[in-house]
Protein backbone atom coordinates (compact mmCIF):
# COMPACT_ATOMS: atom_id res chain seq x y z
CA UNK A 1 0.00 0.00 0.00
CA UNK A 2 1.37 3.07 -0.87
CA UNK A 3 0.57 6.91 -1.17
CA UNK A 4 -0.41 9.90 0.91
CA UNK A 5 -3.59 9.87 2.76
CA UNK A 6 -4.79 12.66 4.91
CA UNK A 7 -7.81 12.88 7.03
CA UNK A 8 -9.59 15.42 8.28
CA UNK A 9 -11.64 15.08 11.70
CA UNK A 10 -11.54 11.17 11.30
CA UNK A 11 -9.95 9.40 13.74
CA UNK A 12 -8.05 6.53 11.79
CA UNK A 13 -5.27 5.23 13.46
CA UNK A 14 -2.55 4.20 10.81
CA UNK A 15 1.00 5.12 9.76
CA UNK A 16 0.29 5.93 6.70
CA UNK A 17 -2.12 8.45 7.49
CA UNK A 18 -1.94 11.76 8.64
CA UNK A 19 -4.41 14.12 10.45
CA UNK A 20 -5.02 17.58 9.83
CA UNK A 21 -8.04 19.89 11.30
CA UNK A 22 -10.07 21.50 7.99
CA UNK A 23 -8.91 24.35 8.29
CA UNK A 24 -5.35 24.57 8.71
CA UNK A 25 -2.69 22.34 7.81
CA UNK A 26 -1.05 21.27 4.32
CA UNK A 27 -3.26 21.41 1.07
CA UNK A 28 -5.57 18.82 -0.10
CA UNK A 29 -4.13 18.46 -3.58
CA UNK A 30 -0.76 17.72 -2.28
CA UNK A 31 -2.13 13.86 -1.10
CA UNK A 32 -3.57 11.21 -2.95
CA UNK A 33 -6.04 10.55 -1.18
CA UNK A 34 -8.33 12.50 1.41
CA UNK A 35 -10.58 10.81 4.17
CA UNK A 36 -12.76 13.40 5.32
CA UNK A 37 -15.96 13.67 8.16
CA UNK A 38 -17.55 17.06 7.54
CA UNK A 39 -19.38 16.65 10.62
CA UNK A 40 -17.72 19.29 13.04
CA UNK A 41 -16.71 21.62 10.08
CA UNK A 42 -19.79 23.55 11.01
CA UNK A 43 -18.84 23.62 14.77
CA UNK A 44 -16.83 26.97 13.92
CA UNK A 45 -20.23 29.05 13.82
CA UNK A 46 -23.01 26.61 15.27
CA UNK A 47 -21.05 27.33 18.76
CA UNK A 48 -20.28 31.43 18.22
CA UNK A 49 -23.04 32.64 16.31
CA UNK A 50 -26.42 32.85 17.46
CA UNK A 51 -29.59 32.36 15.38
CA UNK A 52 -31.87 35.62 14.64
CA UNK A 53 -35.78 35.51 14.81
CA UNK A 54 -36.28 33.42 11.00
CA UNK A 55 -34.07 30.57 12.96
CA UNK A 56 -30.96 31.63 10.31
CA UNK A 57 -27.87 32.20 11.71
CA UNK A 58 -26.02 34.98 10.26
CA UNK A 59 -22.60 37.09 10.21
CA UNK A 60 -22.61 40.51 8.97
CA UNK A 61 -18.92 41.57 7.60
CA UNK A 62 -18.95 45.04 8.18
CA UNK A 63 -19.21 44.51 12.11
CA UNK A 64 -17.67 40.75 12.99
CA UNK A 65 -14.23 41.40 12.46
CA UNK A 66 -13.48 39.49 9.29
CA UNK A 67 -14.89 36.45 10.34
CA UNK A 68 -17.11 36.15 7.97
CA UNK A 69 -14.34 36.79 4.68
CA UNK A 70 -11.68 34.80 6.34
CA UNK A 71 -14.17 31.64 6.75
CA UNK A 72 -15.55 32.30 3.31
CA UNK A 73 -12.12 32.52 1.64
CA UNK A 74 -10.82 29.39 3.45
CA UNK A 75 -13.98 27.53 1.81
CA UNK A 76 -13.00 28.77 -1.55
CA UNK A 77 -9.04 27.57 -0.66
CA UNK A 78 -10.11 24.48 0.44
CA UNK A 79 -12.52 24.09 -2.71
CA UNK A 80 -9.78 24.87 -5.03
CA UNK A 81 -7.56 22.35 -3.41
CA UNK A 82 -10.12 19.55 -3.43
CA UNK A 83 -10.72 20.49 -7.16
CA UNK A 84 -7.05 19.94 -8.07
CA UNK A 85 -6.94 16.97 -6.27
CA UNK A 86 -10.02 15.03 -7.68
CA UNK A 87 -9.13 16.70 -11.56
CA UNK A 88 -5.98 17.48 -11.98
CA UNK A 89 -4.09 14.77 -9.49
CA UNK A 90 -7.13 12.14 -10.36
CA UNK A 91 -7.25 11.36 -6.51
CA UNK A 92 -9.96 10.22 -4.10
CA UNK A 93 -11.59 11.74 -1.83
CA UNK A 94 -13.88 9.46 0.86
CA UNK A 95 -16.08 11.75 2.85
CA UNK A 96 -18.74 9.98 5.61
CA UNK A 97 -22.57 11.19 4.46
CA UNK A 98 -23.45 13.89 7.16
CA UNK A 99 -26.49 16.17 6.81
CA UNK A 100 -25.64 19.72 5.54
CA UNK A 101 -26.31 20.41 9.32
CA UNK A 102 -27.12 24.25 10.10
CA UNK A 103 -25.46 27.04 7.50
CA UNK A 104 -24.39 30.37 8.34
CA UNK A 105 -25.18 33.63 6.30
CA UNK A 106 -22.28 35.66 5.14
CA UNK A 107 -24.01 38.99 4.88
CA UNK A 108 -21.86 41.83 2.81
CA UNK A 109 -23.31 45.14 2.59
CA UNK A 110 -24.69 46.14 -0.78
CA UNK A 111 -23.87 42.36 -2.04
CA UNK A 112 -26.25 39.17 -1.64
CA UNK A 113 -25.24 36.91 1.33
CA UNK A 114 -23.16 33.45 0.70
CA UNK A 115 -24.65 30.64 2.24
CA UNK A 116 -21.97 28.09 4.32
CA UNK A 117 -22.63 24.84 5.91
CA UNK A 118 -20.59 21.09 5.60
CA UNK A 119 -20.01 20.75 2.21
CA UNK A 120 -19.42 24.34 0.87
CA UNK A 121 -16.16 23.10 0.36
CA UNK A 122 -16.62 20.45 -2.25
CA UNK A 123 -15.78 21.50 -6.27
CA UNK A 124 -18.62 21.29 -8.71
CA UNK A 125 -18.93 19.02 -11.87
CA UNK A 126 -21.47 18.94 -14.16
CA UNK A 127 -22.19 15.55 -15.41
CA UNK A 128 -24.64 15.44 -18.79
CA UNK A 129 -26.18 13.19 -21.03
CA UNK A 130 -29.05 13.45 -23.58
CA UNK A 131 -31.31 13.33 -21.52
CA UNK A 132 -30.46 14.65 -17.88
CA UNK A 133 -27.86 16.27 -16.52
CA UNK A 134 -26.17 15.85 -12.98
CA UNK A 135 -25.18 19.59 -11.08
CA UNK A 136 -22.89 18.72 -8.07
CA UNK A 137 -23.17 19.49 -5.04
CA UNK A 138 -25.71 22.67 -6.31
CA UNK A 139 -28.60 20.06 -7.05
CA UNK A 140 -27.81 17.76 -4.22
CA UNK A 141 -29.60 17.01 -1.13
CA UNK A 142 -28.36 15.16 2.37
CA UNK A 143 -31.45 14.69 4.16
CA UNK A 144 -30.82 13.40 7.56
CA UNK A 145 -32.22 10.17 7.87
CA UNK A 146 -31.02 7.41 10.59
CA UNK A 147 -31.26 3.64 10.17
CA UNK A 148 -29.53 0.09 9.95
CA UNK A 149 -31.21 -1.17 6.90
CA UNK A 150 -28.80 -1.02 4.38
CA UNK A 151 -29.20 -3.10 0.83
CA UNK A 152 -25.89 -3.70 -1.02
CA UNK A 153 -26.31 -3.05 -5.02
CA UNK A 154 -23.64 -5.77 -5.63
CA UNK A 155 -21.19 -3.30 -8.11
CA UNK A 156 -17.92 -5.25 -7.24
CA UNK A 157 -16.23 -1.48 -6.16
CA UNK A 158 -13.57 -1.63 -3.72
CA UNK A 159 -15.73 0.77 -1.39
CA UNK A 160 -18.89 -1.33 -1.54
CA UNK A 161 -16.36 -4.21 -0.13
CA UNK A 162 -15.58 -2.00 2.56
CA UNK A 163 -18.76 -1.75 3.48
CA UNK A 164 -19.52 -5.27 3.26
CA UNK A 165 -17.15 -5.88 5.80
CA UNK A 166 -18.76 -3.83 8.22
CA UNK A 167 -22.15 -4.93 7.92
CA UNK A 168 -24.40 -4.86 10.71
CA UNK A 169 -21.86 -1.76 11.99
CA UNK A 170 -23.35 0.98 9.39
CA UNK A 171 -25.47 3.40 10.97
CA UNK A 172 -26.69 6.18 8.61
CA UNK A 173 -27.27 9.59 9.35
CA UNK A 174 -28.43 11.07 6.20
CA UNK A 175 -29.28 9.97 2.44
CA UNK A 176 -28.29 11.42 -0.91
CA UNK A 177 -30.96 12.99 -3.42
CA UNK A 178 -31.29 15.19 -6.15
CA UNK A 179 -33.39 18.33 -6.39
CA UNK A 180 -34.24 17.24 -10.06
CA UNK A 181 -35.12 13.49 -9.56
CA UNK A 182 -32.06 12.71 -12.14
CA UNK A 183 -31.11 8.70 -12.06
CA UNK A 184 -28.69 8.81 -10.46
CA UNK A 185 -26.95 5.77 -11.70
CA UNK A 186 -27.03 7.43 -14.79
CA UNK A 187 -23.80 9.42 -13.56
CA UNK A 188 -22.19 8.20 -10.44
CA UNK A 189 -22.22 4.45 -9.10
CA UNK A 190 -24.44 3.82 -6.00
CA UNK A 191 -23.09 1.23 -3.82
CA UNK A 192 -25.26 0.88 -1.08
CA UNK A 193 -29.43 1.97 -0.30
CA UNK A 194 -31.74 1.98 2.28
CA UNK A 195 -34.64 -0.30 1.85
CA UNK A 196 -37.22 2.45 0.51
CA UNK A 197 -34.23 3.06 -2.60
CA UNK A 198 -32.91 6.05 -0.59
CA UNK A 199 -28.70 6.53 -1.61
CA UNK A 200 -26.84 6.04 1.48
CA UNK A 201 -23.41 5.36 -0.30
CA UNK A 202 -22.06 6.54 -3.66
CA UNK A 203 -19.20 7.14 -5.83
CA UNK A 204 -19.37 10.10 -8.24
CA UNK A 205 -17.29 10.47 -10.97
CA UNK A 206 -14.47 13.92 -11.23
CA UNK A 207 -12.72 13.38 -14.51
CA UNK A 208 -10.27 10.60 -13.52
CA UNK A 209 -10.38 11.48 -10.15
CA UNK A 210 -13.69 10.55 -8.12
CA UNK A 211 -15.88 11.47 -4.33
CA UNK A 212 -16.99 8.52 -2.48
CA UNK A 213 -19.91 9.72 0.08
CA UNK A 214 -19.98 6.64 2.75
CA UNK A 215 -22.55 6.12 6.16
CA UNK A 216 -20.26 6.26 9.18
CA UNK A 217 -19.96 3.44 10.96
CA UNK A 218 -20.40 2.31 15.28
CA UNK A 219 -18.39 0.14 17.72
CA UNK A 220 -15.41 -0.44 15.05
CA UNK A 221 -11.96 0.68 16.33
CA UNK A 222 -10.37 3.27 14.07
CA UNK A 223 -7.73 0.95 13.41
CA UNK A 224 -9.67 -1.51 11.83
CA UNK A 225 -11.77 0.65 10.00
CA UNK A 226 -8.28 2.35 8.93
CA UNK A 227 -7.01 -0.44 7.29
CA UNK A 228 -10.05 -1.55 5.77
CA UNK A 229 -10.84 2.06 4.12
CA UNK A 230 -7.15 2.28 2.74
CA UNK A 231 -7.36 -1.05 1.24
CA UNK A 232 -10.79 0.18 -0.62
CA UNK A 233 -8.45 3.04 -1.76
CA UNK A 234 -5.53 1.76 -3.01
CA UNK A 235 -7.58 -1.08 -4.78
CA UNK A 236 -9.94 1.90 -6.39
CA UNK A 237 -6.58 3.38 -8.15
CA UNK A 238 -6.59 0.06 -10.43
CA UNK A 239 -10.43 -0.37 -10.84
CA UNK A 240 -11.84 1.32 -14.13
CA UNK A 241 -13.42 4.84 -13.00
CA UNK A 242 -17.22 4.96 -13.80
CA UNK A 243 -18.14 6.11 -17.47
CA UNK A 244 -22.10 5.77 -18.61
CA UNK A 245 -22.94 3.74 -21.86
CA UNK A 246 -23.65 5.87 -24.67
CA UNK A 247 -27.39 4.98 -26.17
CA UNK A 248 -25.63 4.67 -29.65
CA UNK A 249 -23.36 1.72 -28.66
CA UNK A 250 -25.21 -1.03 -29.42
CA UNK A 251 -24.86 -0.42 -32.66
CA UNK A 252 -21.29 -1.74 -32.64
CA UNK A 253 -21.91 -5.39 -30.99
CA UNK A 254 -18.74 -7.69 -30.23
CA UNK A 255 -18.52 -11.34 -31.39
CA UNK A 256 -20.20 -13.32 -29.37
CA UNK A 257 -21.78 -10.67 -27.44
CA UNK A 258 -25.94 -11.08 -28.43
CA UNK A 259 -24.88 -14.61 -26.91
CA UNK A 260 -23.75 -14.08 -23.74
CA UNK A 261 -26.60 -11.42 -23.67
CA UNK A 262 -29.33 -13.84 -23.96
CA UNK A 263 -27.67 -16.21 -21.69
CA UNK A 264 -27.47 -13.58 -19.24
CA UNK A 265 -31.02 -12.48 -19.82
CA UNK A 266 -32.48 -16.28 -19.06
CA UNK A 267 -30.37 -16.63 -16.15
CA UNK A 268 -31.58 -13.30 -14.63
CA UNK A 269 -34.94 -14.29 -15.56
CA UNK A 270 -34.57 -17.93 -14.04
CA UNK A 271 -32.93 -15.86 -10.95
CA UNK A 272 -36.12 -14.12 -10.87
CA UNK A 273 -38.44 -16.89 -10.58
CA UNK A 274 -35.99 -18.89 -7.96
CA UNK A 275 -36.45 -15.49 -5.83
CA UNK A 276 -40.09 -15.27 -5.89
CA UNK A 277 -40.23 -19.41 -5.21
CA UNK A 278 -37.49 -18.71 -2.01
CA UNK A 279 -39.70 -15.94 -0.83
CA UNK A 280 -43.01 -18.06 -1.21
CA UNK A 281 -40.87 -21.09 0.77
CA UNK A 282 -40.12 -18.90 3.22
CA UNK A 283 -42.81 -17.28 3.95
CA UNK A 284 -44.70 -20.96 4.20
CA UNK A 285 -41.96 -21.89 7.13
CA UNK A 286 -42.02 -18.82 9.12
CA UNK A 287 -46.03 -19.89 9.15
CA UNK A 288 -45.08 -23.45 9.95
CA UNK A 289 -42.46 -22.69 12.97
CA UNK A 290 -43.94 -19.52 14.38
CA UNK A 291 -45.58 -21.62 17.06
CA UNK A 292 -42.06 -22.32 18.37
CA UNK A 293 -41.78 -18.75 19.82
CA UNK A 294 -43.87 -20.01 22.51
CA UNK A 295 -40.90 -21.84 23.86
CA UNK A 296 -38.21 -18.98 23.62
CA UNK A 297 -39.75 -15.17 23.05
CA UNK A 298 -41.37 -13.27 25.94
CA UNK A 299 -43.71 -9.59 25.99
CA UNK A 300 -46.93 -9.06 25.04
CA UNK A 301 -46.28 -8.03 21.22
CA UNK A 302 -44.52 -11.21 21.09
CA UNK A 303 -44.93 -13.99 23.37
CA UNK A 304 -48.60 -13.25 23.92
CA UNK A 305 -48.95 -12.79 20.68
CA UNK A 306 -47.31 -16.30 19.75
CA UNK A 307 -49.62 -18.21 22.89
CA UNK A 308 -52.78 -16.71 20.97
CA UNK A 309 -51.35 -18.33 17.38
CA UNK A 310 -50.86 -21.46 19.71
CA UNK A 311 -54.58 -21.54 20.58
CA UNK A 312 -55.93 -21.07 17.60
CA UNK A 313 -54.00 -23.92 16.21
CA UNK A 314 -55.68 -26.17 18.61
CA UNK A 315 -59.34 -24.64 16.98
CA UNK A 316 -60.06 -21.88 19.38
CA UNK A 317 -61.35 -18.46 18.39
CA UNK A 318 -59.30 -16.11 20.35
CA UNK A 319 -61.02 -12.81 20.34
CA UNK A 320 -59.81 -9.21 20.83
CA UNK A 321 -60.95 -8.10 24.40
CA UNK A 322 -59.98 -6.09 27.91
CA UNK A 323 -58.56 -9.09 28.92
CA UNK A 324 -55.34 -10.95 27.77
CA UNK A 325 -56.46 -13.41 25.73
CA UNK A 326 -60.36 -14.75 25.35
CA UNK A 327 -60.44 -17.86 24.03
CA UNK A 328 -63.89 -19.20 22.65
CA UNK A 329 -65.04 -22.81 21.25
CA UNK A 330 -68.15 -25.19 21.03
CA UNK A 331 -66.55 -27.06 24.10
CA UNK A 332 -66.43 -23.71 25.61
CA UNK A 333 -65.03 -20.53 26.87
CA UNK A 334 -62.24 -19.46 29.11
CA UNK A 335 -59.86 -16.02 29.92
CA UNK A 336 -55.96 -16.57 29.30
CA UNK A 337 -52.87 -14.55 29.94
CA UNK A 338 -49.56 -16.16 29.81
CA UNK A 339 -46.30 -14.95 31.57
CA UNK A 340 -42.42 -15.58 30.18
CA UNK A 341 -39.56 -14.89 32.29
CA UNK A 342 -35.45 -15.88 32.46
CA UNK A 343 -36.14 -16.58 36.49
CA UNK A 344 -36.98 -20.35 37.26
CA UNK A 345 -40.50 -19.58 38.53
CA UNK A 346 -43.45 -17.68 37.81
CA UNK A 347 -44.57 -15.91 40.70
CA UNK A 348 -48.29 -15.26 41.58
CA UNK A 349 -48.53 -11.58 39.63
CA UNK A 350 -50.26 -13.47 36.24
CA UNK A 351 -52.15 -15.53 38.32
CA UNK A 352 -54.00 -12.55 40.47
CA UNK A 353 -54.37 -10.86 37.50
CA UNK A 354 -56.37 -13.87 35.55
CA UNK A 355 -58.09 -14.58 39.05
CA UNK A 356 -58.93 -10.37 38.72
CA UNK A 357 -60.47 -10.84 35.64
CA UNK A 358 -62.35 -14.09 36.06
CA UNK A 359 -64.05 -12.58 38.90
CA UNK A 360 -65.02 -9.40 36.76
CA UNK A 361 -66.59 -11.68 34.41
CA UNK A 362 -68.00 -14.04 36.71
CA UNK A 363 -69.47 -11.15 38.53
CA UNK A 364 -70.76 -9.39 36.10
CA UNK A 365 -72.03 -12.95 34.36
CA UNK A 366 -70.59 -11.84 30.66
CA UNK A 367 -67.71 -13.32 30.59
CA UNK A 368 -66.23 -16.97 30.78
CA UNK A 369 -65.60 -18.36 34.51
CA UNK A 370 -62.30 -20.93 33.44
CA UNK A 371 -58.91 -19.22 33.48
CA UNK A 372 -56.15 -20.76 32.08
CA UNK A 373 -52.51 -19.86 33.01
CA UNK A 374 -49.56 -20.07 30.08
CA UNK A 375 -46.07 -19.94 31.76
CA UNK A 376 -42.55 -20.08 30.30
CA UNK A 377 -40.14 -19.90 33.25
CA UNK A 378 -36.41 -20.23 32.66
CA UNK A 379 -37.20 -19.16 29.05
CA UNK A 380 -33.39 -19.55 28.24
CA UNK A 381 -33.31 -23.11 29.15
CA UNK A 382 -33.90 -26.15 26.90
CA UNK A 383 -37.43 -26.68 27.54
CA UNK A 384 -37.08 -30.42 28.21
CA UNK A 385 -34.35 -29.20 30.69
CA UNK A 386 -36.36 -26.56 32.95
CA UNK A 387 -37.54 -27.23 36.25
CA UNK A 388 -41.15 -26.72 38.07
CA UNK A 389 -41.73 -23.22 36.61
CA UNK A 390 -44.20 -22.23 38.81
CA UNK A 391 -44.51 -21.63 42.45
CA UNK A 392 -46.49 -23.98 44.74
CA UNK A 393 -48.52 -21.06 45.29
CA UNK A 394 -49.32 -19.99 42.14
CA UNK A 395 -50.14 -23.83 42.13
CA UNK A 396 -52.49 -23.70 44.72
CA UNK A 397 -54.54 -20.86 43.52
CA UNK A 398 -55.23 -22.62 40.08
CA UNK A 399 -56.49 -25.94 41.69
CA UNK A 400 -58.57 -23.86 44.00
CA UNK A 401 -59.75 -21.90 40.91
CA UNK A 402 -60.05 -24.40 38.36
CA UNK A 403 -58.17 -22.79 36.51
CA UNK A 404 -55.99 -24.78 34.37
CA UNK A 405 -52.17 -23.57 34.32
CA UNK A 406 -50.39 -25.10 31.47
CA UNK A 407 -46.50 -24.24 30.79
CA UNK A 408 -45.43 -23.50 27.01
CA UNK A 409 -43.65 -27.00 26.48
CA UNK A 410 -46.59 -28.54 27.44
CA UNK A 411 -48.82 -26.07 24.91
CA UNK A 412 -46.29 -26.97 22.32
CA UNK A 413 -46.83 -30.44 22.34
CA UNK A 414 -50.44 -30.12 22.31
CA UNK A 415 -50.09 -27.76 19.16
CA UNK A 416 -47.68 -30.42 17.35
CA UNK A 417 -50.35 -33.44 18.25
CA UNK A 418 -53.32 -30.65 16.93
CA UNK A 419 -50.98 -30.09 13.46
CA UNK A 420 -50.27 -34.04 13.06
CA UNK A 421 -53.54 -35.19 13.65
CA UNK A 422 -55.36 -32.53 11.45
CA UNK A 423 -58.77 -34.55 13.14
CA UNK A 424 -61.68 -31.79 14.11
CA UNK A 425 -63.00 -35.16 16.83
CA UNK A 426 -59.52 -35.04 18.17
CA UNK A 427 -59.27 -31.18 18.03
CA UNK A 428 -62.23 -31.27 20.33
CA UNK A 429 -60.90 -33.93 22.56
CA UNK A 430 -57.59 -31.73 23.39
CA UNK A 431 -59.74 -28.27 23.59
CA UNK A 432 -62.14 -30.31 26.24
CA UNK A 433 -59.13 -31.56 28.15
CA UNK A 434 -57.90 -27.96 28.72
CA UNK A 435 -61.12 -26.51 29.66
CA UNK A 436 -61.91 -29.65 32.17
CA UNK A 437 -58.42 -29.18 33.67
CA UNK A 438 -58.05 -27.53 37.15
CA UNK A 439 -54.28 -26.94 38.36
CA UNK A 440 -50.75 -28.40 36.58
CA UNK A 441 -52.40 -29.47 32.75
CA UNK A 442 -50.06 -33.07 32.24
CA UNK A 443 -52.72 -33.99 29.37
CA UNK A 444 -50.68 -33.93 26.39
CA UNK A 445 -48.99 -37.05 26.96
């Protein structure tokens, strides 16, 4: 690996490169590379000048002491210098995807004001076609936007390999558009998206010389990240720089090309249909094994949630109520809630709270008078393994009750019997056995 790499406000611990603050230290164009987080660029005014009444933040250059020049001529320097270095040196520069954050005003009297915030110091191109053209950075949005989901566009760049090895580390902040709505990938590579198709990671194209915007990434030591990013760098100096397919070159086919074409097309196509059959596959075993959450998950969006699917698999209609769970059938009715927890035991809060709401209904003679008690103690724990996962008094209160309390191994094998059997006689047999059960249910053999 060799070369000069500089970064700017990104800690990356490596001998090879060296770190600068943006706005002094040695010029951009005289590296090959610059890795650059444009994050605390705008730290220089967010922190010393305050916002007026419109929420703007402004510095007037007839009263602030050349602030506002020398900050707007050190843009323009460091502009220049990033120009050079992307067209005339045919460099790299990596900068993490930021939001343009807040800008500051540079008011001049008897002149309009110049507008400064994170990225004022990129160089423009102009990328065109016959159809659209592509005005960087003047068309460009970063929106912040924050997420995990990131969908690889499978380009083969060095940079999209970098982020590959970082998956499930890349947290995004913002997203790339443009004003226009040009295709992007018209002009520029895009390496990574979000899953709604927003740009989260791109390469754009600077003569010879090109900008990669990447996501930052968590919980990776700069080190690591380091030697990954400079590896994506040196690796980008050998790969062919992006240039778009003019619409006349078709007309000048290669032996052998239509054939590989059509191979290619019936491939994608039988790649299409292979996806669609996977998807339809899995979709039909997630339906299949989403009783076994009974056995592991725990919370009421999940675990009660998974208990209910576990009912209904055994025929009963499990209605939306005040209570828990309100199970209903020909054999008859009955009030659940079910409990999960990593301790060994349940304790008796689920059980005073079914035994609250049996006695609602059995007072006010709507509702069922059975309760019946789900509990998943020691939910880390083979279930075959776990001991008694109740306590005696929870115990006690369910045979004096009749209620039935039934732990999630046990419900599991009752579901797996219901699935096997497919019989609506033998359906009916296991839904009476539950509802005729007072204390520990031991019925599913």
């Amino acid at each position: 690996m060799t070369g000069r790499f500089l970064a700017i406000n990104w800690e990356l611990k490596h001998p090879e490169v060296g770190e600068e603050g943006f706005f002094e230290g040695p010029s951009f164009a005289s590296f090959d590379a610059l890795l650059i987080d444009p994050n605390p660029v705008s730290d220089l005014w967010v922190y010393d000048v305050p916002p007026e009444k419109d929420g703007v933040r402004r510095t007037y250059t007839d009263s602030d002491r050349g602030f506002g020049r020398t900050l707007s001529r050190l843009m323009a320097k460091r502009r220049a210098e990033a120009a050079d270095l992307l067209h005339k040196a045919s460099g790299i520069i990596v900068c993490r995807l930021r939001p343009r954050g807040e800008p500051l005003e540079v008011m001049a009297q008897g002149a309009p004001g110049e507008r400064i915030d994170r990225y004022s110091w990129l160089p423009t191109v102009s990328l065109v076609d016959r159809h659209h053209q592509l005005t960087f950075p003047a068309n460009s949005r970063f929106l912040p936007r924050c997420g995990k989901d990131v969908v690889f566009k499978g380009t083969g760049d060095p940079f999209e390999d970098y982020l590959h090895e970082f998956k499930g580390r890349i947290l995004y902040r913002a997203v790339y558009q443009d004003l226009l709505s040009t295709p992007i990938s018209h002009f520029a590579t895009v390496l990574a998206c979000n899953k709604v198709g927003d740009v989260i990671a791109l390469q754009i194209p600077f003569d010879e010389g090109r900008l990669v915007l990447l996501p930052p990434l968590e919980g990776v030591s700069p080190a690591r990240e380091a030697a990954a990013l400079l590896k994506a760098v040196s690796t980008a100096v050998l790969h062919p720089a992006f240039a778009p397919k003019p619409d006349w070159l078709p007309a000048y086919p290669l032996p052998g090309e239509d054939a590989l074409r059509d191979e290619l097309s019936s491939l994608t196509s039988r790649r299409e249909k292979l996806n669609l059959k996977v998807e339809e596959v899995a979709s039909r075993l997630e339906e299949t094994t989403k009783y076994n959450r009974i056995l592991y998950s725990k919370g009421r969006f999940t675990f009660l949630s998974a208990v209910a699917d576990s009912f209904r698999a055994l025929g009963f209609t499990v209605e939306k109520s005040n209570y828990d769970l309100l199970l209903r059938s020909n054999e008859g009715d009955a009030i659940g809630t079910a409990s999960a927890s990593e301790e060994a035991m349940i304790g008796l809060g689920p059980y005073r709270r079914l035994l609250d709401w049996v006695d609602r209904a059995r007072t006010e003679g709507e509702g069922p008078n059975k309760g019946i008690l789900v509990v998943s103690g020691s939910r880390e724990l083979d279930p075959k393994r776990r001991p008694t996962q109740f306590t005696p008094d929870v115990l006690r209160g369910c045979k004096s009750q009749g209620f039935c309390l039934l732990t999630t191994y046990e419900l599991y094998k009752l579901v797996r019997q219901a699935l096997e059997e497919k019989d609506k006689k033998a359906l009916a047999t296991l839904r009476r056995k539950l509802l005729e059960s007072d204390g520990e249910f031991r019925g599913s053999g």
